[in-house]
N, C-alpha and C. Protein backbone atom coordinates (compact mmCIF):
# COMPACT_ATOMS: atom_id res chain seq x y z
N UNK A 1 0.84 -1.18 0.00
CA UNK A 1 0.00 0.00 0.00
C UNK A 1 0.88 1.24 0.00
N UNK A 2 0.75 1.99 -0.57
CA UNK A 2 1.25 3.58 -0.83
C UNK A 2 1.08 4.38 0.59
N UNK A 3 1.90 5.06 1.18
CA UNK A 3 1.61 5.86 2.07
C UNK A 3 0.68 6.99 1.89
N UNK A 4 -0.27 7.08 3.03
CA UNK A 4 -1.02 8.23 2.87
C UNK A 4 -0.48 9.42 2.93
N UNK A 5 -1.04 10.55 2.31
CA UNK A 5 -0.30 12.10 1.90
C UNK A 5 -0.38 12.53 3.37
N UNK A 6 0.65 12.48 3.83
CA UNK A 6 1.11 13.52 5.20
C UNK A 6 0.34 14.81 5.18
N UNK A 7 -0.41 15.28 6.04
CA UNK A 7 -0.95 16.85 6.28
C UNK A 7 0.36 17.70 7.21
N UNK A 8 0.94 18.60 6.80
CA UNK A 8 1.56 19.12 7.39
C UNK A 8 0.94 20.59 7.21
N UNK A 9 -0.86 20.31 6.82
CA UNK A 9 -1.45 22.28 7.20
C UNK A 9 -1.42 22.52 8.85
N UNK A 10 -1.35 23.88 8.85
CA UNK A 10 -1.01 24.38 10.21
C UNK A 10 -2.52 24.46 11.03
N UNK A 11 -2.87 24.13 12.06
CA UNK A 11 -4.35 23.97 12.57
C UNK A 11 -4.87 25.51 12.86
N UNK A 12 -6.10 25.27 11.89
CA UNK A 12 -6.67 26.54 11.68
C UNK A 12 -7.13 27.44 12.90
N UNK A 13 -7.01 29.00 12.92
CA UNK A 13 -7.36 29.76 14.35
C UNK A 13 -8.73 29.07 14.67
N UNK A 14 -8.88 28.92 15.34
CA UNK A 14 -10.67 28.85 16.26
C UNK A 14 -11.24 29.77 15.87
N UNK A 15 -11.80 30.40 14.65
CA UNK A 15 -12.52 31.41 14.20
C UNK A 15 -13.68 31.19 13.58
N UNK A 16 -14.57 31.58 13.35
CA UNK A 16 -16.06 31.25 12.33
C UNK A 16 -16.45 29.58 12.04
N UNK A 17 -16.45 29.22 10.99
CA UNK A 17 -16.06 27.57 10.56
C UNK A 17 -15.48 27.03 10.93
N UNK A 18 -14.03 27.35 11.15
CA UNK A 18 -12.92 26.59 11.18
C UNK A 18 -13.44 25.94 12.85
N UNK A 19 -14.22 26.66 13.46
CA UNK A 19 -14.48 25.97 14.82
C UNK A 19 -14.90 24.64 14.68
N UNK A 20 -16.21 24.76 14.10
CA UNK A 20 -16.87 23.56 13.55
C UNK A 20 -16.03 22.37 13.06
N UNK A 21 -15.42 23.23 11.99
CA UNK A 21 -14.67 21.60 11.11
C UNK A 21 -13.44 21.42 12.26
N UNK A 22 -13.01 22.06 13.06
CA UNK A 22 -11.97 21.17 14.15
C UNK A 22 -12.49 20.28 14.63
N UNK A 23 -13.60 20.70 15.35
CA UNK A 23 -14.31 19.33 15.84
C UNK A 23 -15.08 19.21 15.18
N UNK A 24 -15.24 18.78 14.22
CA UNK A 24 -15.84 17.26 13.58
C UNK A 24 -14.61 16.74 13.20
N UNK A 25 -13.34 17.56 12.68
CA UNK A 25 -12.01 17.09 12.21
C UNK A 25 -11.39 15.96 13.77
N UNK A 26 -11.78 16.43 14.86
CA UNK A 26 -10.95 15.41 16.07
C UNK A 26 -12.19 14.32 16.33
N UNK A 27 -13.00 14.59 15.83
CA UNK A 27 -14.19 13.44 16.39
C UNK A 27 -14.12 12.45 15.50
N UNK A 28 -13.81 12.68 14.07
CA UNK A 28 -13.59 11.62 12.68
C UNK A 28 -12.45 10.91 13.11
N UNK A 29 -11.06 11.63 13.25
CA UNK A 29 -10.06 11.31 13.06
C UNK A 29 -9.09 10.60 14.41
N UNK A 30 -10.22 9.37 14.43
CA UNK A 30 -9.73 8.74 15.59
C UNK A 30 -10.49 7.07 15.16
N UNK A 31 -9.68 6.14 15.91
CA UNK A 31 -10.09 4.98 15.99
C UNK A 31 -9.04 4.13 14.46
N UNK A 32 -11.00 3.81 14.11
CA UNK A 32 -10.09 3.18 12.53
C UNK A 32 -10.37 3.94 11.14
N UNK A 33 -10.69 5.42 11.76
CA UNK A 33 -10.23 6.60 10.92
C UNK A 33 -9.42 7.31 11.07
N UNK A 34 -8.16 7.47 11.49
CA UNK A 34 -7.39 7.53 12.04
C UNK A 34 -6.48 8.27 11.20
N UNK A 35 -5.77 9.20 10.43
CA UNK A 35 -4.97 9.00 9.33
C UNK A 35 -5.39 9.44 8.11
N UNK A 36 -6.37 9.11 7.83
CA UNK A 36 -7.61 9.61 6.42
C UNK A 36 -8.83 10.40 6.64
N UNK A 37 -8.20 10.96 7.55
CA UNK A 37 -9.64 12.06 7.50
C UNK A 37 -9.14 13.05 7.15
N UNK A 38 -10.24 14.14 6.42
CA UNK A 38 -9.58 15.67 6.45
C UNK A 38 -11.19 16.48 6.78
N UNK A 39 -10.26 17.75 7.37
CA UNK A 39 -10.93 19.16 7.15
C UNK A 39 -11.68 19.21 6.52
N UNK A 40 -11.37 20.10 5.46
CA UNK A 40 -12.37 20.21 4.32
C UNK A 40 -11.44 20.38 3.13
N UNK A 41 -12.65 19.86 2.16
CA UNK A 41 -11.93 19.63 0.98
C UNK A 41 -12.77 20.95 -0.36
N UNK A 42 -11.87 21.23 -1.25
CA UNK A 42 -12.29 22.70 -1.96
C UNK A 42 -12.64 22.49 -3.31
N UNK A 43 -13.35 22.80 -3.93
CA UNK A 43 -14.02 22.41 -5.06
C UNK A 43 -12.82 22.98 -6.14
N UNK A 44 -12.13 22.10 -6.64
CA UNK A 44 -11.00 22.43 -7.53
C UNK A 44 -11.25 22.31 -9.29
N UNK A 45 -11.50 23.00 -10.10
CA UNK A 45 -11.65 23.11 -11.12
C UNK A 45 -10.58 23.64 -12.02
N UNK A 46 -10.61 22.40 -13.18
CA UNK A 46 -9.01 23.06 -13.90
C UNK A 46 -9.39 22.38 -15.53
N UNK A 47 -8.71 22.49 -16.36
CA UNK A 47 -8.90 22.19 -17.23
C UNK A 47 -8.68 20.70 -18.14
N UNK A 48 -9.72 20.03 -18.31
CA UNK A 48 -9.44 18.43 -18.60
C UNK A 48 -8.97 18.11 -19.97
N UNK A 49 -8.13 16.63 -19.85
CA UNK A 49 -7.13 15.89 -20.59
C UNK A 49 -7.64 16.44 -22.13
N UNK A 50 -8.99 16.30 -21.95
CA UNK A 50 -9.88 16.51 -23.10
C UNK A 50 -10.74 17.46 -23.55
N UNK A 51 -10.23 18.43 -23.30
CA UNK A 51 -10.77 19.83 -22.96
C UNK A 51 -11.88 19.61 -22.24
N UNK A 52 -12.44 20.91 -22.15
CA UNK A 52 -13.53 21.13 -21.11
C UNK A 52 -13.00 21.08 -19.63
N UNK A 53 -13.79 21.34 -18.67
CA UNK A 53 -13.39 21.79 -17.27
C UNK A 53 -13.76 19.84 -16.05
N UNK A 54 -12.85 19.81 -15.38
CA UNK A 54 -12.92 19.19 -14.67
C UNK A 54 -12.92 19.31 -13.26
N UNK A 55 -13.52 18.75 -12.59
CA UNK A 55 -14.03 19.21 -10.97
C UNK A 55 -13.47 18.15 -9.93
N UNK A 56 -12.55 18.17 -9.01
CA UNK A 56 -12.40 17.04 -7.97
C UNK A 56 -12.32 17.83 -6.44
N UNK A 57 -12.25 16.70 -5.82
CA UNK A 57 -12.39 17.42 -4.19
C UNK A 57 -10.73 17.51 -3.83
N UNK A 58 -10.52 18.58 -3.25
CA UNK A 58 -8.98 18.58 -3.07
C UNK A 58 -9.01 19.18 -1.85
N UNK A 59 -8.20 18.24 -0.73
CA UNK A 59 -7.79 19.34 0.18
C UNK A 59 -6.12 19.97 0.49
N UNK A 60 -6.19 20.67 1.24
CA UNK A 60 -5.22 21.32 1.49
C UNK A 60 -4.16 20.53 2.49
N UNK A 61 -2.87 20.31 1.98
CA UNK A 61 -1.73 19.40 2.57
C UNK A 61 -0.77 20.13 3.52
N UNK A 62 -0.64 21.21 3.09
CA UNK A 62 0.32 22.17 3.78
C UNK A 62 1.70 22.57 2.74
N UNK A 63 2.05 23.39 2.79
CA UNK A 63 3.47 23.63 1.81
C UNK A 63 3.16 23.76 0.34
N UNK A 64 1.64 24.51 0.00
CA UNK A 64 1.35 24.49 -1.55
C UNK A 64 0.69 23.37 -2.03
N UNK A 65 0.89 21.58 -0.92
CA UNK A 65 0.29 21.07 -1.64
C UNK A 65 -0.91 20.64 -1.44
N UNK A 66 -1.53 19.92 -2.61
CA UNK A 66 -2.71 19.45 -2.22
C UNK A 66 -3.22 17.96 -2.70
N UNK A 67 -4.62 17.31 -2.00
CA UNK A 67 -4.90 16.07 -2.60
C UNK A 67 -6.34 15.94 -3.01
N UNK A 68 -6.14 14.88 -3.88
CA UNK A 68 -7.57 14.68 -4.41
C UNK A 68 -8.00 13.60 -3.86
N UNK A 69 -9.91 14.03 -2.89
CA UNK A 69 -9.92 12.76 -2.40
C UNK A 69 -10.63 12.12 -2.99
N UNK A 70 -10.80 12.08 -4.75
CA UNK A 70 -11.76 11.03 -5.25
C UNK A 70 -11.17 9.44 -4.66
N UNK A 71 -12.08 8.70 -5.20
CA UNK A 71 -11.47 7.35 -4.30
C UNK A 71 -10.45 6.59 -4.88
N UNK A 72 -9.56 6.23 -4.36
CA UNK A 72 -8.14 5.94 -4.52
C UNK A 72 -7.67 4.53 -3.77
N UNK A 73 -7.77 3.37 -5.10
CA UNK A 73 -7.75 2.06 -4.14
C UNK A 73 -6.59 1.45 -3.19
N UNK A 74 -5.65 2.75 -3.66
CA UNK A 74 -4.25 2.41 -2.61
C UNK A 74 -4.66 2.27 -1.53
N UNK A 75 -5.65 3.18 -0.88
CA UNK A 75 -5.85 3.17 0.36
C UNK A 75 -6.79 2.56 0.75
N UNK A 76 -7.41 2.10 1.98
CA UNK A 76 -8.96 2.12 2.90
C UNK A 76 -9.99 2.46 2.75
N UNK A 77 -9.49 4.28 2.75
CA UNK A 77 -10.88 5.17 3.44
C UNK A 77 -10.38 6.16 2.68
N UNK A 78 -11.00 7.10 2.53
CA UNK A 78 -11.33 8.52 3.03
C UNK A 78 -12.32 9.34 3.28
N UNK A 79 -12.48 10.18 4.41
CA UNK A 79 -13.84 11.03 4.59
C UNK A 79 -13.24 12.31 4.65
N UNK A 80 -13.77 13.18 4.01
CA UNK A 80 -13.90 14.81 4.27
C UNK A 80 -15.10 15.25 4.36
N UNK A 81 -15.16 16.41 4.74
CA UNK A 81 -16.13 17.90 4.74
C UNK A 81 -15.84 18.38 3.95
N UNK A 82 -16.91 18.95 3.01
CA UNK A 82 -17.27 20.37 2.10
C UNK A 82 -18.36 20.77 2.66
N UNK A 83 -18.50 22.09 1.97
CA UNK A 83 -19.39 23.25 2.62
C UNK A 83 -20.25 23.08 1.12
N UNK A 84 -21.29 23.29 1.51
CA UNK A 84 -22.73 22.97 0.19
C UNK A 84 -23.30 24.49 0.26
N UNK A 85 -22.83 25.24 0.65
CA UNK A 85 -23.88 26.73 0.72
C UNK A 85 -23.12 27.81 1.26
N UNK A 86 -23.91 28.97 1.23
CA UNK A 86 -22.70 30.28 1.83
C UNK A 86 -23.42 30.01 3.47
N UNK A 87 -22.84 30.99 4.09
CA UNK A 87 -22.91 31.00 5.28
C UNK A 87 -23.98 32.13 5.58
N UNK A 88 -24.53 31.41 6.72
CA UNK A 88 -26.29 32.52 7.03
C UNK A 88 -25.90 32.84 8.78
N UNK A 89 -25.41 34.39 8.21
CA UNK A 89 -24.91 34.61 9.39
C UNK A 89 -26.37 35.75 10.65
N UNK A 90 -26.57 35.85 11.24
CA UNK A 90 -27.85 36.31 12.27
C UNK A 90 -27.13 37.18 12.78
N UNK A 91 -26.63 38.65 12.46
CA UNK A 91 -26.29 39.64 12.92
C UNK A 91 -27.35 40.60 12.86
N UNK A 92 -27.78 41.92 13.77
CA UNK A 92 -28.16 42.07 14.04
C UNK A 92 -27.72 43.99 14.78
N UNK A 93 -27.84 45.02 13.82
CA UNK A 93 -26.74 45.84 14.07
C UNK A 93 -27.58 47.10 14.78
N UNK A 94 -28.95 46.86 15.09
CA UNK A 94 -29.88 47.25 16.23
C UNK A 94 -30.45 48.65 15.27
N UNK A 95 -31.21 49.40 15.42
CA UNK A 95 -32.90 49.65 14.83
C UNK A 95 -31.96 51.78 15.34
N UNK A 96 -31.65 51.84 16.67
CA UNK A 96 -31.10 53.03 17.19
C UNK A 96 -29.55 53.83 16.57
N UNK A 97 -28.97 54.77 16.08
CA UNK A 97 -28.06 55.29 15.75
C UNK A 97 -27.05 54.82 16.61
N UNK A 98 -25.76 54.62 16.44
CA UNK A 98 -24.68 53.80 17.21
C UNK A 98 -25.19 52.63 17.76
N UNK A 99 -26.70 51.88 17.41
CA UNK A 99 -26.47 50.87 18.24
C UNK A 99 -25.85 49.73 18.48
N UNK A 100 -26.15 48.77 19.41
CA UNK A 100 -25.12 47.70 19.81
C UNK A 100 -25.31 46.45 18.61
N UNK A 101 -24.66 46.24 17.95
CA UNK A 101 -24.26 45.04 17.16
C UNK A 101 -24.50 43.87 18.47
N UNK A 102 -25.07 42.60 17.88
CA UNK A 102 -25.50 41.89 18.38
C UNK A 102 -25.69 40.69 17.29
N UNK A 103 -24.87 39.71 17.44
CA UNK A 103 -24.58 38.19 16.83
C UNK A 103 -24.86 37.22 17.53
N UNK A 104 -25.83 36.31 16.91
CA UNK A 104 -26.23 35.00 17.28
C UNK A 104 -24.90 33.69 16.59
N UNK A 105 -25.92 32.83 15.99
CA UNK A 105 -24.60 31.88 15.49
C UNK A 105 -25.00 31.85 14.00
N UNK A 106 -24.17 32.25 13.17
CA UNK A 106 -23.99 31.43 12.49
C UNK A 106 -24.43 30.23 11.87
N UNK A 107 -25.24 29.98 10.35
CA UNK A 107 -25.14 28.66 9.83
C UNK A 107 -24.57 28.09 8.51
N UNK A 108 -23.94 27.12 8.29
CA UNK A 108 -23.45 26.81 6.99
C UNK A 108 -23.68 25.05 7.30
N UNK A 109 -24.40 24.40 6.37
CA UNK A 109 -24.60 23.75 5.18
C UNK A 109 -23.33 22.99 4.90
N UNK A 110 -23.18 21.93 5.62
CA UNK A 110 -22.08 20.51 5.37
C UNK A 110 -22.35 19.55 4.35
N UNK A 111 -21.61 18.65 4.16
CA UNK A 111 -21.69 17.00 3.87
C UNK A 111 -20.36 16.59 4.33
N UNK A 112 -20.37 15.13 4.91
CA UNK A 112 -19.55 14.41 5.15
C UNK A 112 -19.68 13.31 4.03
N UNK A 113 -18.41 13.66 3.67
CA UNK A 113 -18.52 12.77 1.99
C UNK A 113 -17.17 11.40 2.91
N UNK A 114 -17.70 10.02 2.57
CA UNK A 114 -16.76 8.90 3.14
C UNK A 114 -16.81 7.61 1.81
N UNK A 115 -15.94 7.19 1.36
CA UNK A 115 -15.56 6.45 0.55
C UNK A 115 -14.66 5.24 1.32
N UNK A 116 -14.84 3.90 0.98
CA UNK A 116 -14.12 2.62 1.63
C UNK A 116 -14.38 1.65 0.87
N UNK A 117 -13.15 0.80 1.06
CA UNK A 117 -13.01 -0.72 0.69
C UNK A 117 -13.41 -1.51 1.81
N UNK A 118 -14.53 -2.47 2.19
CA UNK A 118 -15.51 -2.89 3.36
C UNK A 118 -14.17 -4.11 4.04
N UNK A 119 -13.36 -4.50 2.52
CA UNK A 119 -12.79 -5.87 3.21
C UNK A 119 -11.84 -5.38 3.73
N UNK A 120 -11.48 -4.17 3.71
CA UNK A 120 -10.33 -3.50 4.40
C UNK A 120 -10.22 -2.58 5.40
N UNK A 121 -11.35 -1.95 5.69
CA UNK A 121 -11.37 -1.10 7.30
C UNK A 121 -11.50 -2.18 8.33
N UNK A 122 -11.30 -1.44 9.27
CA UNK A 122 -11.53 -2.25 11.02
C UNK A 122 -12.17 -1.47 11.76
N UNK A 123 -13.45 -1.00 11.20
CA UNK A 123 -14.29 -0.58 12.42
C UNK A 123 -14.37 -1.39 13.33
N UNK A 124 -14.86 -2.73 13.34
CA UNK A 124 -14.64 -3.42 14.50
C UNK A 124 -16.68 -4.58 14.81
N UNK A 125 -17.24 -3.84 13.20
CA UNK A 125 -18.12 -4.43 12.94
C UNK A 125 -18.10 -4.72 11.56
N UNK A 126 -19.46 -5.24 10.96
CA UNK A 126 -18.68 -5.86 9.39
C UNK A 126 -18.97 -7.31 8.79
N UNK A 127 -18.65 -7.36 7.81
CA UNK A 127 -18.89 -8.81 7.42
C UNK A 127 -18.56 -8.84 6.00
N UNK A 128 -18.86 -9.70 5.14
CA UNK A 128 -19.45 -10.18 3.65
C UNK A 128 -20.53 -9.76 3.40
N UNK A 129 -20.59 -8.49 3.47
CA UNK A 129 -21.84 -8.01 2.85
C UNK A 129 -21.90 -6.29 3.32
N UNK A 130 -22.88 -5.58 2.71
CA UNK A 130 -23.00 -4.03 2.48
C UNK A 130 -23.06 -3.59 3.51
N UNK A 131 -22.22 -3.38 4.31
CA UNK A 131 -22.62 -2.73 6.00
C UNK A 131 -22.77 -1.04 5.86
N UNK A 132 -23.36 -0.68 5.28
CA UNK A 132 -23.32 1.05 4.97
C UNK A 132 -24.44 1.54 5.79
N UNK A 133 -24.95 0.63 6.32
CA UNK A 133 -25.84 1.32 7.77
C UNK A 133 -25.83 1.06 8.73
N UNK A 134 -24.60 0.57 9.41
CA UNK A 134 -23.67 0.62 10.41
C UNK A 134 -22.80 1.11 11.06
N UNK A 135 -22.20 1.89 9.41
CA UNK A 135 -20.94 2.75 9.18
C UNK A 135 -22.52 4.19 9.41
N UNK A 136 -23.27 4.40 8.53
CA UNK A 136 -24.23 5.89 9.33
C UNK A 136 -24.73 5.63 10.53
N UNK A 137 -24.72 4.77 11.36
CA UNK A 137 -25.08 4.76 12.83
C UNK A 137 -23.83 5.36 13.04
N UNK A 138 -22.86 4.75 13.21
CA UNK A 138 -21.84 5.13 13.81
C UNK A 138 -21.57 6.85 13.70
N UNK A 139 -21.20 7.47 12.04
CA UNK A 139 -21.33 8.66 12.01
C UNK A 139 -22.24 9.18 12.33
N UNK A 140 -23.33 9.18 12.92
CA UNK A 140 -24.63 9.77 13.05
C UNK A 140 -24.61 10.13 14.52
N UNK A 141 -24.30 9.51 15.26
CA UNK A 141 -23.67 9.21 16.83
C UNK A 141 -22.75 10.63 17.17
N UNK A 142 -21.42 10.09 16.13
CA UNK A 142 -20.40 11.60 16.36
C UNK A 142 -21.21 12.43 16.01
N UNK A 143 -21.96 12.49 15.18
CA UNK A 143 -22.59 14.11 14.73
C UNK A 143 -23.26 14.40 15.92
N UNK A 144 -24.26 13.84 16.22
CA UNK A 144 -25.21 14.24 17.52
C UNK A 144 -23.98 14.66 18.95
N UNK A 145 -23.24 13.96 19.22
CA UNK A 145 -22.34 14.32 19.66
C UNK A 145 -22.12 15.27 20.34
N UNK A 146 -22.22 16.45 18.89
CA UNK A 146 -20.98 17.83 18.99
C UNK A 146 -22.45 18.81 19.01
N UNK A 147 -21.93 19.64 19.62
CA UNK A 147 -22.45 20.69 20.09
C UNK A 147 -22.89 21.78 18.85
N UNK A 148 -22.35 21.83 17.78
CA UNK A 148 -22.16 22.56 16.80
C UNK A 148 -22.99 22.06 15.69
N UNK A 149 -22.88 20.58 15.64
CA UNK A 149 -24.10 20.43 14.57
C UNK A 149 -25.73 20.52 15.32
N UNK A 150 -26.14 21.19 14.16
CA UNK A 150 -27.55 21.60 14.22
C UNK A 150 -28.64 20.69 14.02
N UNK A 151 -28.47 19.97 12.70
CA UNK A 151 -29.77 18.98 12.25
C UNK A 151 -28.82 18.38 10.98
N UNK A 152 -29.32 17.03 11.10
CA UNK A 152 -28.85 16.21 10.03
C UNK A 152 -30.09 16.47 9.02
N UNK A 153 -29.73 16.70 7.66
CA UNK A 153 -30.69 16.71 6.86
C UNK A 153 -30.66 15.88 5.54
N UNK A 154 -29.97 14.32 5.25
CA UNK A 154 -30.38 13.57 4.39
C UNK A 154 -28.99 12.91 4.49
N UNK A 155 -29.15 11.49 4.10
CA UNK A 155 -27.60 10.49 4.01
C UNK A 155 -28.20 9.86 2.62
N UNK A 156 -26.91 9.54 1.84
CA UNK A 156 -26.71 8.99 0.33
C UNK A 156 -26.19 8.04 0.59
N UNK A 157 -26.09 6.74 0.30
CA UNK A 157 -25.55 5.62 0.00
C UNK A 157 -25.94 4.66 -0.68
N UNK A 158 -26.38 4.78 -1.91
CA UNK A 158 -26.77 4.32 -2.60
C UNK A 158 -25.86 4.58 -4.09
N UNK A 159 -25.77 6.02 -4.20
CA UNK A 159 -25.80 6.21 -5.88
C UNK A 159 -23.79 7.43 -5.56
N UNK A 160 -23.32 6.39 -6.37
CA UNK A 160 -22.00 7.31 -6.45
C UNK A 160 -21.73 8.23 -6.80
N UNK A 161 -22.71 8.42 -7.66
CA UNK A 161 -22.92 9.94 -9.00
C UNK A 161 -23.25 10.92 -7.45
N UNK A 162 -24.23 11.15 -6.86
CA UNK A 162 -24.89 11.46 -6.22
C UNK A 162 -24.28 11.67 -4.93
N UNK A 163 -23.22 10.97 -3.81
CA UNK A 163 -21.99 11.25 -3.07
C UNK A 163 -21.39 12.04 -3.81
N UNK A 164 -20.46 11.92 -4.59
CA UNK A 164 -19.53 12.82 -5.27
C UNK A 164 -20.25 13.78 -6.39
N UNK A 165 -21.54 14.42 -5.96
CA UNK A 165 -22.31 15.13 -6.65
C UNK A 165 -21.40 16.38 -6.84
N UNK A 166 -20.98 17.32 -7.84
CA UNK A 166 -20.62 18.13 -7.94
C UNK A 166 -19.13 17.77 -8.77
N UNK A 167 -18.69 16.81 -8.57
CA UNK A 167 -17.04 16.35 -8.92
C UNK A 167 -17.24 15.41 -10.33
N UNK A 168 -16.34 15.37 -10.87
CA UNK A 168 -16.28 14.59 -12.19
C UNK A 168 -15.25 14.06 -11.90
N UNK A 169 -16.30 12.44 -12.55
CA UNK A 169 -15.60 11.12 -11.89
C UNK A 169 -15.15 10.57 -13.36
N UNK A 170 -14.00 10.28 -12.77
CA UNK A 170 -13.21 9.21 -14.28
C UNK A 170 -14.45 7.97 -14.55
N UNK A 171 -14.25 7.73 -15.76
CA UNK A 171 -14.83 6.65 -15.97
C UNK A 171 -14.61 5.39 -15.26
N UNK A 172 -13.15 4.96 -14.99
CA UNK A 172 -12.18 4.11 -14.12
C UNK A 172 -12.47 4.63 -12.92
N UNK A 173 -13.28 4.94 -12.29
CA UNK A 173 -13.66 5.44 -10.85
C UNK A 173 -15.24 5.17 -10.56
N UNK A 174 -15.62 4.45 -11.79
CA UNK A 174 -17.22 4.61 -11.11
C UNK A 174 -17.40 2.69 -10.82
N UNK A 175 -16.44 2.20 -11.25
CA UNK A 175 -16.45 0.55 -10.40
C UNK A 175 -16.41 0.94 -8.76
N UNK A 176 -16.35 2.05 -8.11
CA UNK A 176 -16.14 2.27 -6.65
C UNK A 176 -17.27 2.04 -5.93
N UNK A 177 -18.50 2.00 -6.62
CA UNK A 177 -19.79 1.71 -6.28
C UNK A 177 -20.29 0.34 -5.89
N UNK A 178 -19.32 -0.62 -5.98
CA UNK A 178 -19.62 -2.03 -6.31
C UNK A 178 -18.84 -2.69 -5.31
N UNK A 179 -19.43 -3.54 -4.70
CA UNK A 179 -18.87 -4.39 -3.32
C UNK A 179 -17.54 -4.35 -4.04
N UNK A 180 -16.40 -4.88 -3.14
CA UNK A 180 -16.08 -4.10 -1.62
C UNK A 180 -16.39 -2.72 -1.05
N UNK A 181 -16.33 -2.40 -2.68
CA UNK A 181 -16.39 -0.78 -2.41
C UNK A 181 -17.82 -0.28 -1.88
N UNK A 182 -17.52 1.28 -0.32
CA UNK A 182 -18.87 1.59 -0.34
C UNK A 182 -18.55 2.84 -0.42
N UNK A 183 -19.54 4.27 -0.14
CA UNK A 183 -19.42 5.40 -0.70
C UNK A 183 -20.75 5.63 0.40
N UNK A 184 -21.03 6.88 0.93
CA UNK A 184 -21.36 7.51 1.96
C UNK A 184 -21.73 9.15 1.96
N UNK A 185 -22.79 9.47 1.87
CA UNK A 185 -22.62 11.38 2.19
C UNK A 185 -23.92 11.26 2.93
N UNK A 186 -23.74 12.32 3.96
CA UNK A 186 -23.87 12.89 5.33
C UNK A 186 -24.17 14.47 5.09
N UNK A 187 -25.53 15.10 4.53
CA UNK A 187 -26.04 16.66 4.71
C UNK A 187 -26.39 16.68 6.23
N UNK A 188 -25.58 17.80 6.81
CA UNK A 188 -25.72 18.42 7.49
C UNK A 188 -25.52 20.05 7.94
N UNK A 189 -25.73 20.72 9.25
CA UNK A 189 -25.79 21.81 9.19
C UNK A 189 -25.07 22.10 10.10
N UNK A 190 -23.86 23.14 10.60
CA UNK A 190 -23.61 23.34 11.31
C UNK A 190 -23.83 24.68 12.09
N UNK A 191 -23.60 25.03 12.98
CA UNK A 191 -23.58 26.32 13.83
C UNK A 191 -22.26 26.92 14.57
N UNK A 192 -22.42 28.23 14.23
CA UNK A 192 -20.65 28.70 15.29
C UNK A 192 -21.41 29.83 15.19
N UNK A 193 -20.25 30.82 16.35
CA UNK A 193 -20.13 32.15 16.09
C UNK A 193 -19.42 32.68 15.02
N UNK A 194 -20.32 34.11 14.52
CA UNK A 194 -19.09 34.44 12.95
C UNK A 194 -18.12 34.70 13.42
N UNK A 195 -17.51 35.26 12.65
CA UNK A 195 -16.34 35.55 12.77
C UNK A 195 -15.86 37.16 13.16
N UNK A 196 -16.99 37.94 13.09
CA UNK A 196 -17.39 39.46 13.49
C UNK A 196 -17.87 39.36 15.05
């Protein structure tokens, strides 16, 4: 197996979002996710082999670089966060001349996008057969969890097009749908203070 891409990004201030995705980033990235989790990943668009524009999830490595986490059979796993919407911030800058600014929290619009080979993780449950609603108990658990998520609002596991909605998938990437392989997304919402 290929070593996984080292993160050497610097851990983001405790500010707006970045609160949120820390913790969900320390709540993922433990057990037998351990290693393959990220932050968040950025909607990267560049220009394809064959003209026209191509879309993958990339996150940020540290030192300029970056990775793509379409699914990649060297490895296990991978799960990231993207952001699906702008941010709906509840400020509030009061009705009186000089008055007092006044901020609630913050909302922005997640998915936890997770991709795996079944015969190869160690959650520690499992078998010969599709365990992909075992693996959303489990994430469903951390989400409720944290203080910051708001409401879960829909899980995908069914259709690969549809997880990696937004990204353009190689042709040689859509066998990922098919035992061993499973594929996973997680809409949710989170809450922080802005960043004002």
């Amino acid at each position: 197996m290929i070593p996984f891409p080292e993160v050497t990004e610097a851990t983001p201030t405790p500010i707006g979002l970045d609160i949120a995705l820390n913790a969900l980033y320390e709540t993922f990235n433990k057990g037998w996710l351990l290693g393959m989790t990220f932050r968040r990943a950025y909607q990267n668009t560049v220009a394809g082999k064959m003209g026209g524009l191509v879309s993958s999830p990339q996150v940020y490595l540290g030192g300029g670089r970056y990775y793509n986490c379409l699914p990649n059979d060297n490895y296990t796993h991978t799960l990231f966060f993207r952001t699906d919407g702008p941010e709906r911030p509840n400020i509030d800058k009061g009705e009186r001349r000089g008055g007092r600014v006044t901020a609630t929290l913050s909302e922005r619009p997640l998915s936890l996008v997770f991709w795996c080979d079944l015969t190869r993780i160690t959650p520690g449950y499992g078998g010969d057969y599709i365990y992909t609603e075992k693996i959303k108990e489990d994430f469903v658990k951390r989400l409720y969890r944290l203080s910051c998520v708001k409401s879960i609002e829909s899980m995908e596991d069914s259709s690969f097009e549809r997880v990696f909605e937004g990204y353009d998938m190689p042709d040689e990437k859509k066998q990922y749908n098919k035992y061993p392989f499973a594929c996973l997304r997680i809409d949710f919402t989170v809450v922080f203070k802005p960043s004002c």
